[in-house]
C-alpha atoms as a PDB file:
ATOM      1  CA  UNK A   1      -7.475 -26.424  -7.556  1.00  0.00           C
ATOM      2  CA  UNK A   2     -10.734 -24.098  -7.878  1.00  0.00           C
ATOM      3  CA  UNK A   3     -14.242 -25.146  -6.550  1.00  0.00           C
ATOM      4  CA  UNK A   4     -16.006 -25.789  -9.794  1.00  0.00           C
ATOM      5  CA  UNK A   5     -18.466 -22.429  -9.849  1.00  0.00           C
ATOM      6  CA  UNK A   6     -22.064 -23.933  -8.888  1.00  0.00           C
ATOM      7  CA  UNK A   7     -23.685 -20.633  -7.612  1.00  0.00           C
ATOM      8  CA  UNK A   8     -23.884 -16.952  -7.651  1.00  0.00           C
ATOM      9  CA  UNK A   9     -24.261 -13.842  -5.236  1.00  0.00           C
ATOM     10  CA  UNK A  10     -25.561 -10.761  -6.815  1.00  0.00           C
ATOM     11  CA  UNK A  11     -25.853  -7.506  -6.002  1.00  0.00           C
ATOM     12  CA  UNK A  12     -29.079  -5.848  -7.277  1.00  0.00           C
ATOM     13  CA  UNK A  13     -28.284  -2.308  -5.611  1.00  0.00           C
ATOM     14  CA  UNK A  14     -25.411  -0.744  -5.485  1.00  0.00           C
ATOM     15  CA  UNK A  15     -26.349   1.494  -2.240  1.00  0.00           C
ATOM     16  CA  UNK A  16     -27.486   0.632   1.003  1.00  0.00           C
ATOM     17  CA  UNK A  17     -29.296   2.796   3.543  1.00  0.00           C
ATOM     18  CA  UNK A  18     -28.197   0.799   6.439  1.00  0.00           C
ATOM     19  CA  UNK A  19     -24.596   1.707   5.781  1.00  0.00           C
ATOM     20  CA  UNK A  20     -23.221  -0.983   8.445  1.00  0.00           C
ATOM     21  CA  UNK A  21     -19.879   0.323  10.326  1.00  0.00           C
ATOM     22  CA  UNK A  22     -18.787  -2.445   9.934  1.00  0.00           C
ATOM     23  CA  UNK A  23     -19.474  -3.538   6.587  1.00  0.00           C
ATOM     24  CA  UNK A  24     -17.067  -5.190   4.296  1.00  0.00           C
ATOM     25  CA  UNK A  25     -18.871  -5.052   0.938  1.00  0.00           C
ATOM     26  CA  UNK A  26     -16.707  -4.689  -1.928  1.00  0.00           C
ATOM     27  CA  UNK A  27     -18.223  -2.451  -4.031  1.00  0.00           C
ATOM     28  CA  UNK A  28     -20.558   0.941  -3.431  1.00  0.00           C
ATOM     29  CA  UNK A  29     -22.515   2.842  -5.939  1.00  0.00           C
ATOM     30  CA  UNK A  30     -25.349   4.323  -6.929  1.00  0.00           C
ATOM     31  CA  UNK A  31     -27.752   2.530  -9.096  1.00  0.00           C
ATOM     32  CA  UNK A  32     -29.518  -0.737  -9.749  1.00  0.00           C
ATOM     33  CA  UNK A  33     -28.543  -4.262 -11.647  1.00  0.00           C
ATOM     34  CA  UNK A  34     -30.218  -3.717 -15.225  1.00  0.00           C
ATOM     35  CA  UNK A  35     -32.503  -6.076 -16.026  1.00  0.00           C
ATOM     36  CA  UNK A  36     -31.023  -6.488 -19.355  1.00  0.00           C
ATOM     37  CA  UNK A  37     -27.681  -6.869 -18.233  1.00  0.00           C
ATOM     38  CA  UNK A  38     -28.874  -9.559 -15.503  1.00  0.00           C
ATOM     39  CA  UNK A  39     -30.809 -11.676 -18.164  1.00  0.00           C
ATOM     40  CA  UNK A  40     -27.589 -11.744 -20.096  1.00  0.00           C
ATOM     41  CA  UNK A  41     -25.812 -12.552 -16.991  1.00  0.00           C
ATOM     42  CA  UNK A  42     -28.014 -15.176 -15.970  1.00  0.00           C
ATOM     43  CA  UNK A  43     -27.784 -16.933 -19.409  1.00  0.00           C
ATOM     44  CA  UNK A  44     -23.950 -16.729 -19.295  1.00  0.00           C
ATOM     45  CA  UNK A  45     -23.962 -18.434 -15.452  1.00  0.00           C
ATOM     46  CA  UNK A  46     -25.979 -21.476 -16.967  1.00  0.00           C
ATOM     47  CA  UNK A  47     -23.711 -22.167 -19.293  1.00  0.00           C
ATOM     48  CA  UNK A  48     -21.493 -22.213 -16.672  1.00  0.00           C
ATOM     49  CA  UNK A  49     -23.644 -24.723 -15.166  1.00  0.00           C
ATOM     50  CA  UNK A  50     -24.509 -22.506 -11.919  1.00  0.00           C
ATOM     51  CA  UNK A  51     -27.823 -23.599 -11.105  1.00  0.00           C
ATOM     52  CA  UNK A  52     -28.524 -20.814  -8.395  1.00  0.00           C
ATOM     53  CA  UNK A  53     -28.437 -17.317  -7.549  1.00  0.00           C
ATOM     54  CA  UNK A  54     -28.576 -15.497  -4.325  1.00  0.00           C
ATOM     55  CA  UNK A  55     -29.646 -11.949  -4.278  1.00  0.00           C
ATOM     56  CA  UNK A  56     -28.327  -9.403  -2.650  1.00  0.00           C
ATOM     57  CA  UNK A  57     -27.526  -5.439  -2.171  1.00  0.00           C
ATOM     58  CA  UNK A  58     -26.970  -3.650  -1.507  1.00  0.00           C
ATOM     59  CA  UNK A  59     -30.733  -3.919  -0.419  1.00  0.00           C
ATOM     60  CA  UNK A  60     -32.729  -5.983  -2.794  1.00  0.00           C
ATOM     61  CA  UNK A  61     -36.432  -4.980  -1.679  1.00  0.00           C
ATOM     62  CA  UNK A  62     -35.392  -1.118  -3.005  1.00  0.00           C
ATOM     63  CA  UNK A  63     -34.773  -3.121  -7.037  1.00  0.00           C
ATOM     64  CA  UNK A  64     -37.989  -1.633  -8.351  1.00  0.00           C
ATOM     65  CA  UNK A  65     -38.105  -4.651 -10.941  1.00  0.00           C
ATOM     66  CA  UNK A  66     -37.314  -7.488  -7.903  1.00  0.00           C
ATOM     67  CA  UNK A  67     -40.334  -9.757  -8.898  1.00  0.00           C
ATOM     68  CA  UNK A  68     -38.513  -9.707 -12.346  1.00  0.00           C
ATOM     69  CA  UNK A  69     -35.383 -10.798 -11.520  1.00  0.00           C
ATOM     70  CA  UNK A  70     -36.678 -13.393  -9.086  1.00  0.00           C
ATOM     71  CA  UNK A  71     -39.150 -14.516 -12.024  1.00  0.00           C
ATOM     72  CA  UNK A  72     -36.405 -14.354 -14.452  1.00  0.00           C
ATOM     73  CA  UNK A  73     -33.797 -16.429 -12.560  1.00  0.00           C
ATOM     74  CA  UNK A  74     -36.359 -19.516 -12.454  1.00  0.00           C
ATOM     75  CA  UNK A  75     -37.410 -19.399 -16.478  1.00  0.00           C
ATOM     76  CA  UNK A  76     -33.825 -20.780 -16.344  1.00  0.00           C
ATOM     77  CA  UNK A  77     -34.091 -23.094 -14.348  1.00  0.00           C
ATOM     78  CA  UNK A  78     -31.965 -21.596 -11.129  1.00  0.00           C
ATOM     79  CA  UNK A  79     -33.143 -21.589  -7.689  1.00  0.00           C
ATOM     80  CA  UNK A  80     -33.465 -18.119  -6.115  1.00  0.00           C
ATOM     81  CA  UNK A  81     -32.320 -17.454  -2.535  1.00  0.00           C
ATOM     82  CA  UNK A  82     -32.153 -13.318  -1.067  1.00  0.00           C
ATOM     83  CA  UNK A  83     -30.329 -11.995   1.698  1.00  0.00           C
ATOM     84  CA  UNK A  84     -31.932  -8.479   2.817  1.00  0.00           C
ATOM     85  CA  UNK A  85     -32.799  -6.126   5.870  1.00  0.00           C
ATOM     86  CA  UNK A  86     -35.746  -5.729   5.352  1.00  0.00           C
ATOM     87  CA  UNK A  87     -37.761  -3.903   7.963  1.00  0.00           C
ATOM     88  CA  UNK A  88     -39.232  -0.786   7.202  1.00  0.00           C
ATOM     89  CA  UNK A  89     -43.214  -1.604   6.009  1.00  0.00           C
ATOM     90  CA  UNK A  90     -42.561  -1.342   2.808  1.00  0.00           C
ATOM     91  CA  UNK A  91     -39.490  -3.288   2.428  1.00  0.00           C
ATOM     92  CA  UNK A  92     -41.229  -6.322   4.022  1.00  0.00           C
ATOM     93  CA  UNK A  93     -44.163  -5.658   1.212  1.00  0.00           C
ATOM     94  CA  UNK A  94     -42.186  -6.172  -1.483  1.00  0.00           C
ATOM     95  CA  UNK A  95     -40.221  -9.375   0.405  1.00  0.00           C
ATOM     96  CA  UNK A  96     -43.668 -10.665   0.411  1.00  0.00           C
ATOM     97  CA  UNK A  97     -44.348 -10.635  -2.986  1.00  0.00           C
ATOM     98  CA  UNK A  98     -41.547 -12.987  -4.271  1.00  0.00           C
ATOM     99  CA  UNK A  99     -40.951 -15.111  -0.721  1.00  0.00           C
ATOM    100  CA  UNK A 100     -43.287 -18.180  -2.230  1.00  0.00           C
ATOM    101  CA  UNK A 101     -40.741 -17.919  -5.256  1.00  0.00           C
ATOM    102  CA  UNK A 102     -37.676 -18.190  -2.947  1.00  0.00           C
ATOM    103  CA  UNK A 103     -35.738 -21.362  -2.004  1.00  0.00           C
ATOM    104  CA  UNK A 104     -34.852 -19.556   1.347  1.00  0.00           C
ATOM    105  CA  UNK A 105     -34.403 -16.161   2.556  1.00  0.00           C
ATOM    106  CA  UNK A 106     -31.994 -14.733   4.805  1.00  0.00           C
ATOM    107  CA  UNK A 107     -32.630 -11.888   6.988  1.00  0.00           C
ATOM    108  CA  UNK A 108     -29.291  -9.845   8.749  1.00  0.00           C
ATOM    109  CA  UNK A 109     -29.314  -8.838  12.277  1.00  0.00           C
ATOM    110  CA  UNK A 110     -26.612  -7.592  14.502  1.00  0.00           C
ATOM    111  CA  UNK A 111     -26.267  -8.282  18.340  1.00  0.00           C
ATOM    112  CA  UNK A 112     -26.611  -5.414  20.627  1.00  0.00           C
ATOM    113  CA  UNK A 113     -22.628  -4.835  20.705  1.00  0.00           C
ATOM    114  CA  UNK A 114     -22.674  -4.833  16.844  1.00  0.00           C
ATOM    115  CA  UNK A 115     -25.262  -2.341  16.406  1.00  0.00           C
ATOM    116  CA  UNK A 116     -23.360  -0.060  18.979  1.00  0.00           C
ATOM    117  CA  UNK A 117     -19.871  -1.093  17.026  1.00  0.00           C
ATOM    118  CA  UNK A 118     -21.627  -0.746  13.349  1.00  0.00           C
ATOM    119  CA  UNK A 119     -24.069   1.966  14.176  1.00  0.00           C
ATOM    120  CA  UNK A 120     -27.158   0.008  12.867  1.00  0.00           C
ATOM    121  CA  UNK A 121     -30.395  -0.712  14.007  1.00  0.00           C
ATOM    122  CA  UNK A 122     -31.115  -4.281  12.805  1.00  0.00           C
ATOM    123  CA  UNK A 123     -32.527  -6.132  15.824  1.00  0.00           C
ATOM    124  CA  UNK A 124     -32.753  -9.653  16.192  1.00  0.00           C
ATOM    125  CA  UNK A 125     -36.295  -9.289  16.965  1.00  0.00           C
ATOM    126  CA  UNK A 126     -37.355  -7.154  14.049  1.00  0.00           C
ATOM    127  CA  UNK A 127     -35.590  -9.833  12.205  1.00  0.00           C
ATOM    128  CA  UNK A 128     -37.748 -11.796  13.010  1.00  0.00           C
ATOM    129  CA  UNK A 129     -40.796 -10.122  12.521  1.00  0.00           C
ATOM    130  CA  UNK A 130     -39.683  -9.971   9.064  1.00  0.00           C
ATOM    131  CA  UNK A 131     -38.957 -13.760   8.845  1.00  0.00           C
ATOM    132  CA  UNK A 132     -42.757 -14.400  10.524  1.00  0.00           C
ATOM    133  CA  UNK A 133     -44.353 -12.101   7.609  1.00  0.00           C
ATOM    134  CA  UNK A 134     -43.472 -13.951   4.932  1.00  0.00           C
ATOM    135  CA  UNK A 135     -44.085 -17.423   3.493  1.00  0.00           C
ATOM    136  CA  UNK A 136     -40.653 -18.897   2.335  1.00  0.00           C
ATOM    137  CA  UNK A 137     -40.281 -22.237   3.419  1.00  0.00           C
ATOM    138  CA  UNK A 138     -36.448 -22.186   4.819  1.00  0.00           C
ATOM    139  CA  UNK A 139     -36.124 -18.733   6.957  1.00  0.00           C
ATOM    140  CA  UNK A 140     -32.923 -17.763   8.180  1.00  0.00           C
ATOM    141  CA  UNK A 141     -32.303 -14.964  11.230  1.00  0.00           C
ATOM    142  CA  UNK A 142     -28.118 -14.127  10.229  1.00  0.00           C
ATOM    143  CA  UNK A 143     -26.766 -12.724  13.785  1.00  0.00           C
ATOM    144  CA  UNK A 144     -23.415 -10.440  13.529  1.00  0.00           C
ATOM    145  CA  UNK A 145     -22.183 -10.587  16.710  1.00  0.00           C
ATOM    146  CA  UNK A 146     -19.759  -8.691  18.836  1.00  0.00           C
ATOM    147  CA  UNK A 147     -19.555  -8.423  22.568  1.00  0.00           C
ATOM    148  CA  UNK A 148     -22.489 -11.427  23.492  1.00  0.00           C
ATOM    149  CA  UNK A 149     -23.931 -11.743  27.008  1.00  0.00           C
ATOM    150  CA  UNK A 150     -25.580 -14.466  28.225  1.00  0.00           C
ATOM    151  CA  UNK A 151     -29.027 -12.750  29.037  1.00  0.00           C
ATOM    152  CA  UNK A 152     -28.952 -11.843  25.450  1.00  0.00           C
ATOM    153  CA  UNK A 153     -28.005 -14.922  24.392  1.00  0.00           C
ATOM    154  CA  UNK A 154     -30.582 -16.414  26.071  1.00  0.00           C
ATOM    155  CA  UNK A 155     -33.431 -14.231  25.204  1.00  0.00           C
ATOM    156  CA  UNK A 156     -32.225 -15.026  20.796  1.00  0.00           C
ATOM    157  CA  UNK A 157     -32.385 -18.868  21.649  1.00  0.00           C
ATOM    158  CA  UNK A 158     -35.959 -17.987  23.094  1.00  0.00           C
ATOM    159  CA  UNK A 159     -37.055 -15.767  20.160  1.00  0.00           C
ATOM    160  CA  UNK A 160     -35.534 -18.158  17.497  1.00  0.00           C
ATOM    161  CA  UNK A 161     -36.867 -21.412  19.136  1.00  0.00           C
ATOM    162  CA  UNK A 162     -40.854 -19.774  19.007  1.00  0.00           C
ATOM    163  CA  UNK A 163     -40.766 -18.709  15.671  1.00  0.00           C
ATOM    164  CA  UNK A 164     -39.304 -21.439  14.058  1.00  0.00           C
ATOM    165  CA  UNK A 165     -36.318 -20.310  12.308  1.00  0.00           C
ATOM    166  CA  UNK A 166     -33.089 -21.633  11.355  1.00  0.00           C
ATOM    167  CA  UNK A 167     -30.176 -18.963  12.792  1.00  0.00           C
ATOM    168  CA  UNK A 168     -26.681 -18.449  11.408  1.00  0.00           C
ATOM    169  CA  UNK A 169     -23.549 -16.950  13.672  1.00  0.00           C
ATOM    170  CA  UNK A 170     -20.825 -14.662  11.960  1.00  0.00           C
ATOM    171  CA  UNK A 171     -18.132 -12.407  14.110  1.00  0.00           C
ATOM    172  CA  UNK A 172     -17.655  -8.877  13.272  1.00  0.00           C
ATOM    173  CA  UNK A 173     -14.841  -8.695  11.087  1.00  0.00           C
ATOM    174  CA  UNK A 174     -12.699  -5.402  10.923  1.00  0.00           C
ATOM    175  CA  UNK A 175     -10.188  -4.382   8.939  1.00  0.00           C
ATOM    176  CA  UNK A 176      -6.809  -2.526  10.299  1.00  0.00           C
ATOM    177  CA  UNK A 177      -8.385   0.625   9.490  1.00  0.00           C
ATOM    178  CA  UNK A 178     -11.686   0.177  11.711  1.00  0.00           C
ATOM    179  CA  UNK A 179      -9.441  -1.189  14.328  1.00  0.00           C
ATOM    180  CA  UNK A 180      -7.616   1.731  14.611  1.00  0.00           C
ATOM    181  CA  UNK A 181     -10.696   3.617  14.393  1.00  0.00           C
ATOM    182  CA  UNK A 182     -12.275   1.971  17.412  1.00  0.00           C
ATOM    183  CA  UNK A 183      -9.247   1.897  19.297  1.00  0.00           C
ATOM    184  CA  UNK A 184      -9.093  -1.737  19.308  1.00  0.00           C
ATOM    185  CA  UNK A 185      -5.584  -4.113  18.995  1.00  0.00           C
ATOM    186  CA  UNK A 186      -5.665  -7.070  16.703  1.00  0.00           C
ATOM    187  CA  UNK A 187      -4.971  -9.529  19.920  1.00  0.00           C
ATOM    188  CA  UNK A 188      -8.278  -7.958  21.127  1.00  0.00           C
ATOM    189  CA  UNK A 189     -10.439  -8.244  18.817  1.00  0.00           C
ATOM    190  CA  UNK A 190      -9.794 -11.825  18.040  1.00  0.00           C
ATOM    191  CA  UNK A 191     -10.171 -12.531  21.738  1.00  0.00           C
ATOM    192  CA  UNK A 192     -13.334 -10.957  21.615  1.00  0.00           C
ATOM    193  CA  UNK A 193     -14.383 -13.142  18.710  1.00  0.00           C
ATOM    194  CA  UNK A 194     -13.829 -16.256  21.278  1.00  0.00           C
ATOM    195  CA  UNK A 195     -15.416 -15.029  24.257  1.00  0.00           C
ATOM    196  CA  UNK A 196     -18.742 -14.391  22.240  1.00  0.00           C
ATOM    197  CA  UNK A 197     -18.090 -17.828  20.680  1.00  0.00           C
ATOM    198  CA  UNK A 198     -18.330 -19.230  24.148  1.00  0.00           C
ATOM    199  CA  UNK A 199     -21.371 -17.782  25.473  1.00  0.00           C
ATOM    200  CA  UNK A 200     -23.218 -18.787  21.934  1.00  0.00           C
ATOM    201  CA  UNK A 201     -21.636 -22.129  22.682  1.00  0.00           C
ATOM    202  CA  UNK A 202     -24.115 -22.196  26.091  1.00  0.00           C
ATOM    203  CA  UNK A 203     -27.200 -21.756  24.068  1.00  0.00           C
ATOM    204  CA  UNK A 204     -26.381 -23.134  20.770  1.00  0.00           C
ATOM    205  CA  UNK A 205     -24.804 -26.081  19.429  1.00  0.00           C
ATOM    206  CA  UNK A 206     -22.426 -24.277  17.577  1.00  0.00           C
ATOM    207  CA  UNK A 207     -20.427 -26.606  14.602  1.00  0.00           C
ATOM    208  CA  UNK A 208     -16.942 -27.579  14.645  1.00  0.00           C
ATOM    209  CA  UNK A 209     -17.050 -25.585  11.660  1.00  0.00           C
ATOM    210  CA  UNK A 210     -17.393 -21.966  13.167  1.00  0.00           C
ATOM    211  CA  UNK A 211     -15.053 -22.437  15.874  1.00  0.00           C
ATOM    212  CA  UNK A 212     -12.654 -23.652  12.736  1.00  0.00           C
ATOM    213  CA  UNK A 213     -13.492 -20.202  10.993  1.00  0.00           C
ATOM    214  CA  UNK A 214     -12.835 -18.577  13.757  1.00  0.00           C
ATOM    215  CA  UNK A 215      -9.377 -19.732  13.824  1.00  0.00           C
ATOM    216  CA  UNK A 216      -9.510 -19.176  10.102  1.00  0.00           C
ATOM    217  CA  UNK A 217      -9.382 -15.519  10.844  1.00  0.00           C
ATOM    218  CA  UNK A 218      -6.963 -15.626  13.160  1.00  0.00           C
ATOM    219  CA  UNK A 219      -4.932 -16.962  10.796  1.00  0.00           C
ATOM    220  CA  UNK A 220      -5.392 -14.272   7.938  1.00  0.00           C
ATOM    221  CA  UNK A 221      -5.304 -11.339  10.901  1.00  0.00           C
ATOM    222  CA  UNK A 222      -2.089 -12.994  12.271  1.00  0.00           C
ATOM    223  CA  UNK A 223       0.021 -14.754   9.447  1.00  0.00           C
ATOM    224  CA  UNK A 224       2.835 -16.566  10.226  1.00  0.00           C
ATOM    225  CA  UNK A 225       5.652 -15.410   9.205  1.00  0.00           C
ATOM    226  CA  UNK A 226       6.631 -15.622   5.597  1.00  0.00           C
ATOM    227  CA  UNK A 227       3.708 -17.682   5.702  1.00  0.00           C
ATOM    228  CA  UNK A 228       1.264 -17.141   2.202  1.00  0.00           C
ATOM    229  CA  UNK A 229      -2.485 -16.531   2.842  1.00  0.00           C
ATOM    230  CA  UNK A 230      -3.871 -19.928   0.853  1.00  0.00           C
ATOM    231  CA  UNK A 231      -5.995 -19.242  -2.644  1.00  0.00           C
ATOM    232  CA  UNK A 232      -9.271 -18.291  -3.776  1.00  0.00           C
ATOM    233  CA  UNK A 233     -11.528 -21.927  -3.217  1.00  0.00           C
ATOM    234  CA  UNK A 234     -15.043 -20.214  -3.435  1.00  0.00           C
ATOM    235  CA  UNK A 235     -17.849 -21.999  -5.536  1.00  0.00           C
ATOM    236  CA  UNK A 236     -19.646 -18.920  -5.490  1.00  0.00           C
ATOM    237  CA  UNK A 237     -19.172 -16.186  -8.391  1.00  0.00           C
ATOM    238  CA  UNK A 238     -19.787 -12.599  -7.810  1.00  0.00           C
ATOM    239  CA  UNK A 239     -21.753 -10.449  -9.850  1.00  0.00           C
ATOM    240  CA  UNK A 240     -21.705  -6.480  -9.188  1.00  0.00           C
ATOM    241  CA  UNK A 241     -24.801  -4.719  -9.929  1.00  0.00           C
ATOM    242  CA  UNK A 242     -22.818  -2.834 -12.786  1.00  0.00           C
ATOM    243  CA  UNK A 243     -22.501  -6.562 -14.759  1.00  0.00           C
ATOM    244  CA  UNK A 244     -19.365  -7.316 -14.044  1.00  0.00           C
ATOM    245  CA  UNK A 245     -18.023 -10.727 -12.899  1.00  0.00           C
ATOM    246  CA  UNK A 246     -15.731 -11.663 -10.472  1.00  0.00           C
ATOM    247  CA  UNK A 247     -14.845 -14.954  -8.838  1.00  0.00           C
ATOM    248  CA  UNK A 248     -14.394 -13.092  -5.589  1.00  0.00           C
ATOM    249  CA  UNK A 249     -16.311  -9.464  -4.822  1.00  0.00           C
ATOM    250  CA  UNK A 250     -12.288  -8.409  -4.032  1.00  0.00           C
ATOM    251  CA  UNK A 251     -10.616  -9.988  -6.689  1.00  0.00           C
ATOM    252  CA  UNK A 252      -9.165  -8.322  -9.151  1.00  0.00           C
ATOM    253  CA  UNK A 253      -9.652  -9.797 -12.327  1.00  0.00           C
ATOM    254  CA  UNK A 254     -13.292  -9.247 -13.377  1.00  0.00           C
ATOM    255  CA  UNK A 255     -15.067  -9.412 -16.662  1.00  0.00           C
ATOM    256  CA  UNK A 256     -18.327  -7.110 -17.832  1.00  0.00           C
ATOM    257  CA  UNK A 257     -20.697 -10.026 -18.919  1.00  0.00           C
ATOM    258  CA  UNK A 258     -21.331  -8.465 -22.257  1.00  0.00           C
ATOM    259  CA  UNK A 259     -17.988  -9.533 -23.021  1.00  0.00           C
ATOM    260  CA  UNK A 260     -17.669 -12.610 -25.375  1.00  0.00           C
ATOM    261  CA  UNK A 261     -18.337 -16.056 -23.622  1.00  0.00           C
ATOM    262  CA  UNK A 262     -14.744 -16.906 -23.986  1.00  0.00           C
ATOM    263  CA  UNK A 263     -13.555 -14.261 -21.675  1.00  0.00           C
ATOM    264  CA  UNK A 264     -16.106 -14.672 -19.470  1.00  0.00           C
ATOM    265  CA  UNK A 265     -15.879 -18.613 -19.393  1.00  0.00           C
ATOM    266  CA  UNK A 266     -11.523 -17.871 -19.047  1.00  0.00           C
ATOM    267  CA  UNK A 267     -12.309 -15.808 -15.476  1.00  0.00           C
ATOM    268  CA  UNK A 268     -14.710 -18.549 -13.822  1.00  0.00           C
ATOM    269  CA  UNK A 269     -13.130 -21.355 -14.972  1.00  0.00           C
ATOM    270  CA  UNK A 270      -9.400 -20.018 -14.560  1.00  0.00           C
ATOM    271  CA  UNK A 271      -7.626 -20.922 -11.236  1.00  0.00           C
ATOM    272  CA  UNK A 272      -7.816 -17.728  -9.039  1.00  0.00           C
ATOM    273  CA  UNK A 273      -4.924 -15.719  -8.403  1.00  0.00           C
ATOM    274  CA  UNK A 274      -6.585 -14.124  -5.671  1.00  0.00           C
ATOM    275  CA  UNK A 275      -5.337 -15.064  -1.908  1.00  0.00           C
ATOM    276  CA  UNK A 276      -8.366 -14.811   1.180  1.00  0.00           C
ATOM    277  CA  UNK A 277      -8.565 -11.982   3.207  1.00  0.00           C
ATOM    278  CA  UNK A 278     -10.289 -11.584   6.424  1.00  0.00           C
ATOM    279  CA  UNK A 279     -13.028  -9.188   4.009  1.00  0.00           C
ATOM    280  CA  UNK A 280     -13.440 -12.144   1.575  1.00  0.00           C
ATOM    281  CA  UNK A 281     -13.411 -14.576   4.282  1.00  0.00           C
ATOM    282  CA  UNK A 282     -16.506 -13.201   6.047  1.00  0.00           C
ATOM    283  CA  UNK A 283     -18.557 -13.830   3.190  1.00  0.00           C
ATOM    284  CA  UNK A 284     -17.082 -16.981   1.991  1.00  0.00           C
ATOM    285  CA  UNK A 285     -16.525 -19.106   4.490  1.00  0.00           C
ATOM    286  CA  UNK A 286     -13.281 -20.848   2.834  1.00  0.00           C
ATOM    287  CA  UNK A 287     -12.667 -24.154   3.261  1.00  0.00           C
ATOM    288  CA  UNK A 288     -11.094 -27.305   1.924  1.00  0.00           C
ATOM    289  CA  UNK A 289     -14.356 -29.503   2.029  1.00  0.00           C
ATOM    290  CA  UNK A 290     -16.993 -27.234   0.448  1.00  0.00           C
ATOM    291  CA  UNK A 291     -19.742 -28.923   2.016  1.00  0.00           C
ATOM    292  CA  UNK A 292     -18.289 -27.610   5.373  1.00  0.00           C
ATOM    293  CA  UNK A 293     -18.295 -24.032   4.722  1.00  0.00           C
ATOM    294  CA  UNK A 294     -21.231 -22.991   6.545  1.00  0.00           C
ATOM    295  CA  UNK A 295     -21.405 -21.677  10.408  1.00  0.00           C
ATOM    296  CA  UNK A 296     -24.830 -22.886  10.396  1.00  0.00           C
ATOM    297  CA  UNK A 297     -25.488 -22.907  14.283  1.00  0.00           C
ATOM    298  CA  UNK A 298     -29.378 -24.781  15.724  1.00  0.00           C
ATOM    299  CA  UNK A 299     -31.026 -23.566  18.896  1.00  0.00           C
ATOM    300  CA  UNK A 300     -31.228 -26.157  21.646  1.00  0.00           C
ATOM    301  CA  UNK A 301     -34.518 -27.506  22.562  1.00  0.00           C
END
């Protein structure tokens, strides 16, 4: 049985400059979320009864009508969350503007292997910096991580514990092709996804509920055999910045949202057809309690 849909993630850009190796967004394009087309889309989520929206790129600091969309998400009620990497000057600027409006804001970072594996620059530290320039109330540092060690492990707890910010752990996850790209085995690559989960284990109390995605993954990356990846369980909808709405950024059924309200009603409210992948897993979390899908991790004292 489907999650009943209670939130949102959508992309406001269609491009990103950062242009992760390792990225597993579902969609790429040029172009930004209309604000027409996302008013519409917003009024068609209430109905729904989502009552929030997270938004995302893309990069969401380049929507040149951002304070809008932030503005116009709350004249209906919805609280407004915003994942970004935002670090060049400007970027931050424009973060600042609509922070106070924000219920939280999440800022990406990869570990030093990641960057090196993904090609990105996307310290931990400038992370930071971005989280300390602006005035949300919940800040969030979100560390991809790939190939840990403990002195870096242990300078992140140090850095997260002094400014104050809540920090969230997810692997790299690759897909066959970028495995065979990097010269890397399946068996590998999971292993790798333990080891790092190990050291983080030394300076964080990681949740049960990581080391259960972790296994998660191995799962979908290693199916038994004749064994059926399970279905679609997100609460989250996903809206791409050309309006159109999907119950999973990979799924395959999606609806414009200037369709009529009964075909757009049919795909959220439908059970999904879809089965997880390791892509879709990464950004959903799946799991059977829904309370439970976060790998929230908190730096010890």
């Amino acid at each position: 049985m489907n999650a009943h849909v209670r939130t949102a993630l959508i992309s406001t850009a269609g491009h990103c400059k950062v242009a992760c190796g390792f990225c597993f967004r579902a969609d790429r394009a040029h172009g930004f979320l209309d604000t027409a087309t996302y008013a519409r889309t917003l009024s068609r989520l209430k109905e729904m009864g989502v009552d929030g929206v997270c938004l995302t790129g893309g990069e969401p600091t380049h929507h040149p009508q951002l304070r809008q969309l932030v503005r116009l998400a709350r004249q209906f009620g919805m609280s407004v969350s915003m994942v970004t990497s935002a670090r060049a000057v400007a970027e931050v600027v424009t973060l600042s503007t609509v922070a106070h409006l924000l219920a939280n804001v999440t800022v990406s970072a990869d570990s030093q292997g990641a960057m090196l594996l993904g090609r990105t620059t996307r310290t931990a530290t400038s992370g930071i910096d971005t989280l300390r320039a602006i005035s949300t109330e919940t800040k969030i540092l979100h560390v991809t991580c790939w190939g840990l060690s403990d002195s870096e492990c242990r300078d992140l707890a140090g850095l997260v514990s002094d400014a104050g910010v809540e920090v969230q752990f997810s692997p790299v996850v690759l897909d066959e092709r970028a495995l065979r790209r990097d010269g890397k085995s399946v068996q590998d690559y999971l292993v790798q996804q333990h080891l790092d989960a190990d050291v983080l284990g030394r300076y964080f109390n990681l949740s049960d509920r990581y080391r259960e995605y972790l296994c998660e993954l191995r799962d979908l990356q290693l199916p038994a055999a004749g064994g059926d990846r399970w279905s679609c369980r997100s609460a989250t909808a996903y809206v791409s910045a050309d309006g159109h709405m999907r119950r999973c950024p990979y799924g395959q059924a999606s609806v414009s949202v200037h369709e009529p309200r009964a075909e757009i009603r049919q795909i959220l409210s439908a059970p999904a057809q879809d089965r997880v992948i390791p892509d879709c897993a990464a950004i959903c979390r799946p799991s059977a309690a829904s309370d439970e899908r976060s790998a929230s991790c908190a730096a010890q004292a």
